[in-house]
N, C-alpha and C. Protein backbone atom coordinates (compact mmCIF):
# COMPACT_ATOMS: atom_id res chain seq x y z
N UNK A 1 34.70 -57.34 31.17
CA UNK A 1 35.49 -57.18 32.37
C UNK A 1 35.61 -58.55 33.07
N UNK A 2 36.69 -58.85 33.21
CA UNK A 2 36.83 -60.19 34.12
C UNK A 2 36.67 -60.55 35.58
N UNK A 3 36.10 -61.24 35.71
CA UNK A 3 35.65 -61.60 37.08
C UNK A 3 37.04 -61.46 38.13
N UNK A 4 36.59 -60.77 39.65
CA UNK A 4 37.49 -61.08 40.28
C UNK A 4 38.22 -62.41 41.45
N UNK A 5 36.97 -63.66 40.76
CA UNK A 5 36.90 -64.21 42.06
C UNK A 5 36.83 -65.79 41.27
N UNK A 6 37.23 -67.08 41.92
CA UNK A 6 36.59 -67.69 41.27
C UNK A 6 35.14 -68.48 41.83
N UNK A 7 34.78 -68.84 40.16
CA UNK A 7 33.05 -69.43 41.10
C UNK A 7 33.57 -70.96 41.30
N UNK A 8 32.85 -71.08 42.49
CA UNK A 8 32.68 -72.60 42.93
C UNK A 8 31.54 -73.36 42.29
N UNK A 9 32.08 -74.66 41.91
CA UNK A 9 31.44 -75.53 41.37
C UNK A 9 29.98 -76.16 42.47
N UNK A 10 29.30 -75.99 41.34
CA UNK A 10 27.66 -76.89 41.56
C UNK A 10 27.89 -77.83 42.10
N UNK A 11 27.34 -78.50 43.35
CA UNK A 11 27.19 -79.99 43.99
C UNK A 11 26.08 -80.65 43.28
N UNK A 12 26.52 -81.94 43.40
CA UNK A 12 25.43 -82.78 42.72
C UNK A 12 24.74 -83.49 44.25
N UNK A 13 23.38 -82.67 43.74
CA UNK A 13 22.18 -83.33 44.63
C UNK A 13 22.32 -85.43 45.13
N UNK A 14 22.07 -86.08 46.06
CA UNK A 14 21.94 -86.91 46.31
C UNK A 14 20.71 -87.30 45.94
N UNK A 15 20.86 -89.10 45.04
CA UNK A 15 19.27 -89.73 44.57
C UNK A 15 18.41 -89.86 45.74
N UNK A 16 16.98 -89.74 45.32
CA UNK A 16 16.19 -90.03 46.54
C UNK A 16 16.11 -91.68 47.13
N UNK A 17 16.26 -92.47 46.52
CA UNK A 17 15.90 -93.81 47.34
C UNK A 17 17.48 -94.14 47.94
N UNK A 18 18.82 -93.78 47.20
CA UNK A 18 19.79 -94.35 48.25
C UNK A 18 20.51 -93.28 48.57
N UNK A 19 20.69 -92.02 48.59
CA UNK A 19 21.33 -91.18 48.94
C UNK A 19 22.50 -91.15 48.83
N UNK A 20 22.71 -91.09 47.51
CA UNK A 20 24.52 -91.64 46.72
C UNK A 20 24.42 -90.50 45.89
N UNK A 21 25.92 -89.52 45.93
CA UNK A 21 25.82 -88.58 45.38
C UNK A 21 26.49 -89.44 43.54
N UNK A 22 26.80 -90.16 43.59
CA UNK A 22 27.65 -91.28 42.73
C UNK A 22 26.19 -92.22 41.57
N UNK A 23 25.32 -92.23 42.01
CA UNK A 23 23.84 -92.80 41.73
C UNK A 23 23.75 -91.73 40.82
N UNK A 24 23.16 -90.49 41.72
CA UNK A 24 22.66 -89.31 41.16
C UNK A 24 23.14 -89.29 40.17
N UNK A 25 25.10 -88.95 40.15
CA UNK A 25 25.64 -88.80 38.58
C UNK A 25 25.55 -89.57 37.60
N UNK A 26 24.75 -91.08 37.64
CA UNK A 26 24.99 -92.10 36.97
C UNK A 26 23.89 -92.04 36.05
N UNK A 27 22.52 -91.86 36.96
CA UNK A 27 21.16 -91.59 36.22
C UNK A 27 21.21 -90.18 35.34
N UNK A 28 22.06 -89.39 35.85
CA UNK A 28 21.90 -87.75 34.99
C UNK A 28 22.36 -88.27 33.04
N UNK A 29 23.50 -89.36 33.32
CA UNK A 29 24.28 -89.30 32.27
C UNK A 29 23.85 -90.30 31.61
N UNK A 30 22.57 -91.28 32.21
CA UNK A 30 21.61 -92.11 31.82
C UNK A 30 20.74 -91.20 31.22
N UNK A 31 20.06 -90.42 31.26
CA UNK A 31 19.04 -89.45 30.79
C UNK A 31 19.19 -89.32 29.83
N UNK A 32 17.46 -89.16 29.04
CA UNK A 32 17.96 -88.97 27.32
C UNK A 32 17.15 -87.70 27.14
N UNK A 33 17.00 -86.91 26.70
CA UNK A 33 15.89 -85.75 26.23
C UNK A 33 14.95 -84.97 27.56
N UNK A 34 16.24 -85.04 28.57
CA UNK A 34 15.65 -84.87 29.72
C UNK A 34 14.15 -85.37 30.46
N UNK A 35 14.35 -86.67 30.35
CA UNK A 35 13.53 -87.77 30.84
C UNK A 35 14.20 -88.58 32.08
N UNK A 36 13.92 -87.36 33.10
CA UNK A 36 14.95 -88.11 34.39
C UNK A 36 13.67 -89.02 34.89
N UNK A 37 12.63 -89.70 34.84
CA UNK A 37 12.03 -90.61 35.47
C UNK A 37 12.35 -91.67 35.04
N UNK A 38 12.39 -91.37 33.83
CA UNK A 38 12.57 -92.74 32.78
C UNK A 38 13.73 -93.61 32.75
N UNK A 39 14.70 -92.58 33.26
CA UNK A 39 16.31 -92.98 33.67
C UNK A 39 16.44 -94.00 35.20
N UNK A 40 15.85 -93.38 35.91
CA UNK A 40 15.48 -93.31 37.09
C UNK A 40 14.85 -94.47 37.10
N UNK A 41 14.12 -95.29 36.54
CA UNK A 41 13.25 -96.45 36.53
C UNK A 41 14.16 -97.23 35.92
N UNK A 42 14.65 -96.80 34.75
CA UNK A 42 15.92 -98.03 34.62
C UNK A 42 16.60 -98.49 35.49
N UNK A 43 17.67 -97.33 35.98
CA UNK A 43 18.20 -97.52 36.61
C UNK A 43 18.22 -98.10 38.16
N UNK A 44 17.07 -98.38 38.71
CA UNK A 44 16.44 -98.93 39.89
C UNK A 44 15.87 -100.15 39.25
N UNK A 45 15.10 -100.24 38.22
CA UNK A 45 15.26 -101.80 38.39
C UNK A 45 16.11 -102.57 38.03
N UNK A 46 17.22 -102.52 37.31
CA UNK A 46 18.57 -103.00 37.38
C UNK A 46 19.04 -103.34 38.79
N UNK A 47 18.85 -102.20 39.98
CA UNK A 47 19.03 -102.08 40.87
C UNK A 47 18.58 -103.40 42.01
N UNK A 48 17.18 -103.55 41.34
CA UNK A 48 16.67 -104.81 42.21
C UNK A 48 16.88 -105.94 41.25
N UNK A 49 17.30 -106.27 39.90
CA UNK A 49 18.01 -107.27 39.92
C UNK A 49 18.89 -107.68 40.00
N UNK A 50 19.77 -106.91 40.42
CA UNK A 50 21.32 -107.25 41.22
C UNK A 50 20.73 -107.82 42.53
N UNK A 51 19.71 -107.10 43.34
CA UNK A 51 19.67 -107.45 44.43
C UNK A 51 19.23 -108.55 44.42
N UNK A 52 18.28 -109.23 43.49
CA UNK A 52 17.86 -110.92 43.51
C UNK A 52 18.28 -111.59 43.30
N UNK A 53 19.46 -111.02 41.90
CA UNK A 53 19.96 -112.51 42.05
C UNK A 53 21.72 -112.47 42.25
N UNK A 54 22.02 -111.73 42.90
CA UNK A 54 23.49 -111.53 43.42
C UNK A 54 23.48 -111.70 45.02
N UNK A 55 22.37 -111.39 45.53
CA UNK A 55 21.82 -111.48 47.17
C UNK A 55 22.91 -110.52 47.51
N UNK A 56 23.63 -109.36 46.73
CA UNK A 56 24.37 -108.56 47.62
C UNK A 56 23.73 -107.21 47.62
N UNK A 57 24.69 -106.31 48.39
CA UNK A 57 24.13 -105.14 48.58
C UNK A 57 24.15 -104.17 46.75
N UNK A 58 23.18 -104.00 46.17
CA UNK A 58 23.63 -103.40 44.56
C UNK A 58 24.11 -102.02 44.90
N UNK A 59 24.05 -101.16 45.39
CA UNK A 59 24.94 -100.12 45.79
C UNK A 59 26.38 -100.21 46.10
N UNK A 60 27.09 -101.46 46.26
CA UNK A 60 28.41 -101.76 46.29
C UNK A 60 29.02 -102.27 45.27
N UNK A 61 28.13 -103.22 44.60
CA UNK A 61 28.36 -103.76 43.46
C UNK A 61 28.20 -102.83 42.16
N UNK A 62 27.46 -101.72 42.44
CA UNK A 62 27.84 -100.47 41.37
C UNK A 62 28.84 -99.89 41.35
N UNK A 63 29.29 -99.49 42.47
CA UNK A 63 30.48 -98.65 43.05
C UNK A 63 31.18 -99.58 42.89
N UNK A 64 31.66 -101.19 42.88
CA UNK A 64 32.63 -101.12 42.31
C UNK A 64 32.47 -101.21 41.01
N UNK A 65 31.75 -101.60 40.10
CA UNK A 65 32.01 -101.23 38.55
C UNK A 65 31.99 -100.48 38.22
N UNK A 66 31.91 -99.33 39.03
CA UNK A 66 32.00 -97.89 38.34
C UNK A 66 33.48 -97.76 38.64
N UNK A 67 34.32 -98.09 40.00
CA UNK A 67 36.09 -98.64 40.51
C UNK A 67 36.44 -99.32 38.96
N UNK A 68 35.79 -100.42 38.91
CA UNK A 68 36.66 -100.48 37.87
C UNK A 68 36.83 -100.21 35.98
N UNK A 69 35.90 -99.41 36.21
CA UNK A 69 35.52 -98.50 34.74
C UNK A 69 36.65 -97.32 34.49
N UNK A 70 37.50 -96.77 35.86
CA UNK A 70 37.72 -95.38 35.75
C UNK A 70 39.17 -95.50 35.00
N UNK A 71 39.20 -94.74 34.52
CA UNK A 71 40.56 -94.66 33.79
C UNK A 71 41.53 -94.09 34.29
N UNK A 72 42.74 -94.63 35.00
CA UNK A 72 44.27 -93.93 35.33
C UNK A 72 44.69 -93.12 34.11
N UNK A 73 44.74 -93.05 33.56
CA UNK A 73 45.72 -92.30 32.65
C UNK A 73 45.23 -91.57 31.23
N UNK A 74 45.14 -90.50 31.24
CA UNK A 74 44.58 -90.24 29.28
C UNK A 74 45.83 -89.29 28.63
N UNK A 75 45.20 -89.39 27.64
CA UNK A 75 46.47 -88.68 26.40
C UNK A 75 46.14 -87.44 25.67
N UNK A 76 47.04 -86.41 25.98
CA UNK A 76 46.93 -85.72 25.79
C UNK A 76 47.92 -85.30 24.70
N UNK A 77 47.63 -84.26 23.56
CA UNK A 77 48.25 -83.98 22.64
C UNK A 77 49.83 -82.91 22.63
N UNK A 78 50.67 -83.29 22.74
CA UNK A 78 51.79 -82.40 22.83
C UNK A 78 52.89 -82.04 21.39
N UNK A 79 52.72 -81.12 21.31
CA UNK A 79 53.18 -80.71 20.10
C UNK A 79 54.78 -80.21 20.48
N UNK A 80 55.69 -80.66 19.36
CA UNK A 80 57.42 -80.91 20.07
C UNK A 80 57.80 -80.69 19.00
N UNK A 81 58.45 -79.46 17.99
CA UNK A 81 59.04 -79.09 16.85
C UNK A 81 57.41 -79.05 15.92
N UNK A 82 57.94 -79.60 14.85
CA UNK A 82 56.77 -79.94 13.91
C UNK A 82 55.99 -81.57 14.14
N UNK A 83 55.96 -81.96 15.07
CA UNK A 83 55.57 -83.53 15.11
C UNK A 83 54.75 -83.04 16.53
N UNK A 84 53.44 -83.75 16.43
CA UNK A 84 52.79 -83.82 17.45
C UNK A 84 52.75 -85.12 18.15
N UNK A 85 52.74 -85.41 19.73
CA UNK A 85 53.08 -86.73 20.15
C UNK A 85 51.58 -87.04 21.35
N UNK A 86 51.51 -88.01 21.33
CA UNK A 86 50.56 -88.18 22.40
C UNK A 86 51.26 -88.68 24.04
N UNK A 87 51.18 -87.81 24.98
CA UNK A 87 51.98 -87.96 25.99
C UNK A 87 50.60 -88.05 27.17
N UNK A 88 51.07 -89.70 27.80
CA UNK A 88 50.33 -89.86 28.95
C UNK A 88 50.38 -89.26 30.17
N UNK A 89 48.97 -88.97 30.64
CA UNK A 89 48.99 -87.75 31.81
C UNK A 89 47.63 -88.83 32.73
N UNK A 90 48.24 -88.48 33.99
CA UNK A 90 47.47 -88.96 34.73
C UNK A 90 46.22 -87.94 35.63
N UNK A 91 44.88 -88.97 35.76
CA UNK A 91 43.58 -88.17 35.33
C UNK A 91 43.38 -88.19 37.00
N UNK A 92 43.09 -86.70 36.77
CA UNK A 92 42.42 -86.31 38.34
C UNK A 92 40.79 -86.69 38.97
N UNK A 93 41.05 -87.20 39.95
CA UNK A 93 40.30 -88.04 40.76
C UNK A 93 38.47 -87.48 40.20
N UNK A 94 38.00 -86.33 40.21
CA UNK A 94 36.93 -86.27 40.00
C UNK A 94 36.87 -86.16 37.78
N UNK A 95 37.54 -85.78 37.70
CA UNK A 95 37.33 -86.15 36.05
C UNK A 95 37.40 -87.96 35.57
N UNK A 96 38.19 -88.20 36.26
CA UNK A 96 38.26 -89.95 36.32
C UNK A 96 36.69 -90.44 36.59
N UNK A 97 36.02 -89.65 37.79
CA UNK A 97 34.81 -90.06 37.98
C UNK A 97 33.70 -89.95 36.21
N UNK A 98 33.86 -88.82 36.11
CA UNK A 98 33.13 -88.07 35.10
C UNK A 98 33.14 -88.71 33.73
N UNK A 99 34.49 -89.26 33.24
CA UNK A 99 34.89 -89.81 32.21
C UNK A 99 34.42 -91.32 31.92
């Protein structure tokens, strides 16, 4: 029987040392064999060597390389008679994140 409603999507918890819901997603997809400490320690001390030797804030300087990682546009498969074509479609703001 099909549901009558739809479910709302899971929020992603904020990391504990900077309170970036954007962090959080970064270390999850860092994780290997569900070893979130281990991720978590990488990913923070990376954290303080941006901060030593860039002297900037590393929470900005992530956010933007994660800006400029995201992809405008992906391809999707469209099938037109017997020939299939790849037709560019532009990627919605939180899958852009995800991708």
């Amino acid at each position: 029987m099909p549901r009558s409603g739809k479910v709302d999507k899971r929020g992603t918890f904020k990391d504990k040392r900077f309170g970036n819901v954007l962090v959080s997603m970064f270390i999850n997809k860092l994780m290997k064999k569900g070893k979130k400490s281990v991720a978590e320690n990488i990913f923070y001390n990376a954290m303080n060597i941006i901060a030593s030797k860039m002297e900037k804030d590393p929470i900005e300087v992530f956010e933007k390389a994660i800006e400029n990682v995201k992809p405008i546009l992906e391809v999707k498969s469209q099938r037109v008679g017997g020939a299939t074509y790849q037709v560019p479609i532009e990627v919605r703001g939180e899958r852009r994140t995800s991708l």
